[in-house]
Protein backbone atom coordinates (compact mmCIF):
# COMPACT_ATOMS: atom_id res chain seq x y z
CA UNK A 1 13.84 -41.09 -33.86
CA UNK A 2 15.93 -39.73 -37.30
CA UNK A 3 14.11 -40.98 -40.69
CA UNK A 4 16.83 -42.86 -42.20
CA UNK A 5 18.09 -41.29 -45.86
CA UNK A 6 15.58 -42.87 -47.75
CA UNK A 7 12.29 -41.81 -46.08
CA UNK A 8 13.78 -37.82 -46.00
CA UNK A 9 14.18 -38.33 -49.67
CA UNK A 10 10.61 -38.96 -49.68
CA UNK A 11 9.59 -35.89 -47.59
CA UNK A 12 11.47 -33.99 -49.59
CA UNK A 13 9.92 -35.34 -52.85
CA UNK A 14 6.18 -35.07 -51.47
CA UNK A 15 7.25 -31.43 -50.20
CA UNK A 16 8.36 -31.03 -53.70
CA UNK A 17 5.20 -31.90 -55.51
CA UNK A 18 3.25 -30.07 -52.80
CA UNK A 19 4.35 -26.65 -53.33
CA UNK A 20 4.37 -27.36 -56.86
CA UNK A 21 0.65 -27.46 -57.03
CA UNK A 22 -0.23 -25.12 -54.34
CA UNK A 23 2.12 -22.57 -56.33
CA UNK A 24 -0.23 -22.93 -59.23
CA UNK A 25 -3.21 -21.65 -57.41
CA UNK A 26 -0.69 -19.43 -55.54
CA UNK A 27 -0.06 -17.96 -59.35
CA UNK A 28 -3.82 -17.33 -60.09
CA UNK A 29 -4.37 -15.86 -56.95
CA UNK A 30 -1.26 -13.10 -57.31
CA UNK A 31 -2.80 -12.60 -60.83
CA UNK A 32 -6.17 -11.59 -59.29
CA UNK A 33 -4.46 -8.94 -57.12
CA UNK A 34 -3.85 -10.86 -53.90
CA UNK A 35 -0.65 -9.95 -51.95
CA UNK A 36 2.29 -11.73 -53.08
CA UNK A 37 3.46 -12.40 -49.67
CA UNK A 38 0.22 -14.01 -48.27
CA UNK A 39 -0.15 -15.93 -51.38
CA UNK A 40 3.20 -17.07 -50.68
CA UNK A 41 2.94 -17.80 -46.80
CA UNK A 42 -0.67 -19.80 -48.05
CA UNK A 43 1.68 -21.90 -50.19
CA UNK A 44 4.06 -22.57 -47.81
CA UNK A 45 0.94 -24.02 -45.38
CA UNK A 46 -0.28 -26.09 -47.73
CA UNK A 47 2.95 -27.60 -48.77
CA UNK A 48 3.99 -28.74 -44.76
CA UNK A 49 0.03 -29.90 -44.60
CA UNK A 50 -0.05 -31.97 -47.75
CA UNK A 51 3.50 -33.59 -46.20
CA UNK A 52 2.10 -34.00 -42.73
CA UNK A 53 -1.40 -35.70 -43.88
CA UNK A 54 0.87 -37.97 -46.63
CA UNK A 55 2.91 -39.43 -43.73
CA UNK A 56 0.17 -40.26 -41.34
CA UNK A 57 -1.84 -41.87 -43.97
């Protein structure tokens, strides 16, 4: 079953605003010395969670 154009739109958008505010934190945490790549890979996680949990609620 494909999502029709309008719902990936959607994903995209909520993916969008996801990593947006996980990269904030993401920021501060490189800042503080964490690895860049972690931090990054954390992002990414949270991003593809925030999606997942938005399109079950």
């Amino acid at each position: 079953m494909l999502p029709n154009p309008q719902q990936r739109s959607e994903v995209v958008s909520q993916l969008a605003v996801a990593a947006l505010g996980a990269g904030v934190v993401t920021t501060i945490a490189v800042a503080q010395g964490q690895n860049p790549l972690t931090a990054l890979g954390i992002t990414l996680f949270s991003a593809v969670a925030a999606v997942m949990v938005g399109q079950i609620v």
